[in-house]
Protein backbone atom coordinates (compact mmCIF):
# COMPACT_ATOMS: atom_id res chain seq x y z
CA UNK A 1 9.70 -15.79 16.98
CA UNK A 2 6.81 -18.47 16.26
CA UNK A 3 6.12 -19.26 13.14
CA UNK A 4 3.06 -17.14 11.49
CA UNK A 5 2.93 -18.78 7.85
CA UNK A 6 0.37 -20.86 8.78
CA UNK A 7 -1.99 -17.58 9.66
CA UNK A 8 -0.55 -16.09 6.44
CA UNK A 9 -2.24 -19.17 4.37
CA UNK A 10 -5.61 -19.16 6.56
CA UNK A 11 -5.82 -14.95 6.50
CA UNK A 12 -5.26 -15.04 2.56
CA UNK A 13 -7.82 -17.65 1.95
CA UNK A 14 -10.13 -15.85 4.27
CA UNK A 15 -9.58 -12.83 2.33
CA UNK A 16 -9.84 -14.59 -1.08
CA UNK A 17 -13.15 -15.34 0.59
CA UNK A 18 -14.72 -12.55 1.58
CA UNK A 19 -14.07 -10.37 -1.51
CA UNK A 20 -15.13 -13.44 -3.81
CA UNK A 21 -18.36 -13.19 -1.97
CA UNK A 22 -18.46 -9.67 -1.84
CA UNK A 23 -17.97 -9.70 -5.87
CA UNK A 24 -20.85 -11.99 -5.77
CA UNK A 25 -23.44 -9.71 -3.59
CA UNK A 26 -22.86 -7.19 -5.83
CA UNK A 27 -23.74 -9.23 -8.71
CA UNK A 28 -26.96 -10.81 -6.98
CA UNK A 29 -28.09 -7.61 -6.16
CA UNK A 30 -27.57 -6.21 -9.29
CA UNK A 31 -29.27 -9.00 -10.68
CA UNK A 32 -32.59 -8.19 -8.13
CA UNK A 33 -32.72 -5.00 -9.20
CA UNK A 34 -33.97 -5.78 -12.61
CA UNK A 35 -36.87 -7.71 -11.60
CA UNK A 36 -39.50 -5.72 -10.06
CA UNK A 37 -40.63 -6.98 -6.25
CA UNK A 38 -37.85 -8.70 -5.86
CA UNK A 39 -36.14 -8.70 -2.82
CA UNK A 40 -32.74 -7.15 -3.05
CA UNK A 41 -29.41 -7.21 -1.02
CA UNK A 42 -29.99 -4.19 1.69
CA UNK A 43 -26.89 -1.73 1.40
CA UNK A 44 -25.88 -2.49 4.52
CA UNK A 45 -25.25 -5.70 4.00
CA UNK A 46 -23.21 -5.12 1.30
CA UNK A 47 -21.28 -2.27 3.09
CA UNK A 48 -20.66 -4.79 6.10
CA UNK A 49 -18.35 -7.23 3.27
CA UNK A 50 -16.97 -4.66 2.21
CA UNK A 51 -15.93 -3.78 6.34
CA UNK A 52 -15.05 -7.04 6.96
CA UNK A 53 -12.18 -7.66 3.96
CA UNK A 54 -14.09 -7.72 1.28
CA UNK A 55 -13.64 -4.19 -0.03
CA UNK A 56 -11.64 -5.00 -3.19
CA UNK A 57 -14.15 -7.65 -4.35
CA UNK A 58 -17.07 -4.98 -3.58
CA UNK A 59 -15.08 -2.56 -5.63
CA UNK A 60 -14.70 -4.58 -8.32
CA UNK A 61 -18.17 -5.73 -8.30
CA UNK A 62 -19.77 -2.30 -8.35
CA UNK A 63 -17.65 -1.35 -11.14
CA UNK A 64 -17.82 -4.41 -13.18
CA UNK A 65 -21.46 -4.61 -12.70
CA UNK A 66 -22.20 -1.28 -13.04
CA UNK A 67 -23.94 -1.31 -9.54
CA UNK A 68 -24.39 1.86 -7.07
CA UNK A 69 -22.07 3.88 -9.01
CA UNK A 70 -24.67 6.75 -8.68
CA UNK A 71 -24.65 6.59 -4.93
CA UNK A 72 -21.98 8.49 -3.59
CA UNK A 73 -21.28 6.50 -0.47
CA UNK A 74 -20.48 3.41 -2.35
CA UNK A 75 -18.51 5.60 -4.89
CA UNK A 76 -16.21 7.57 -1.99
CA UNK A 77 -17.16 5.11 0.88
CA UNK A 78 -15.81 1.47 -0.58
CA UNK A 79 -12.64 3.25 -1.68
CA UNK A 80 -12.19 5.08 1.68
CA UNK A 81 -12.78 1.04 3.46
CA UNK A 82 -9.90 -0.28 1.51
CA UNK A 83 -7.55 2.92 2.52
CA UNK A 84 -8.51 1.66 6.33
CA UNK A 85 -7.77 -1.84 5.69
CA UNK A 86 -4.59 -0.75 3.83
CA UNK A 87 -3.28 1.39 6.71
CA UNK A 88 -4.18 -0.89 9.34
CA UNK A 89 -2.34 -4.00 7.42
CA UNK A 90 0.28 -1.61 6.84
CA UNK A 91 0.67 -0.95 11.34
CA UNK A 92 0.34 -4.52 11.70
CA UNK A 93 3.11 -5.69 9.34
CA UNK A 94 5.35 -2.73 10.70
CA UNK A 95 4.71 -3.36 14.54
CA UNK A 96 5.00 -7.12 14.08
């Protein structure tokens, strides 16, 4: 069996990543949304970080900055991410 720590180390710093920036879209668009004209972070932008890892950091950014937790797709839809990305980490781990 080859050795996989080294993708272990680059997939957890990609991950670290992701949500980090996640967190910080979140933040910045919070931010926007204060200022009137301002040009804000479209939704599906912040739904695609979420999609691609970054669902705990967009999580804890909507809840931290109290951001979209009126909408219900970012209240039921960022949750229901993570539960994909949990299941899906959870096949690969078992099948590997």
């Amino acid at each position: 069996m080859p050795d996989i720590s080294p993708l272990i180390w680059i997939g957890c710093a990609y991950l670290l990543l992701v949500n980090l920036a996640a967190f910080c879209l979140m933040g910045w668009d919070k931010r926007r949304s204060k200022k009137a004209g301002a040009r804000r972070v479209p939704e599906r932008r912040l739904f695609l970080a979420a999609v691609l890892g970054g669902s705990v950091g967009a999580i804890a950014g909507m809840f931290h900055f109290h951001h979209k937790t009126r909408h219900w797709y970012f209240r039921w839809g960022l949750p229901a991410i993570l539960l994909l990305q949990l299941a899906a980490a959870a096949a690969v781990w078992y099948f590997l």
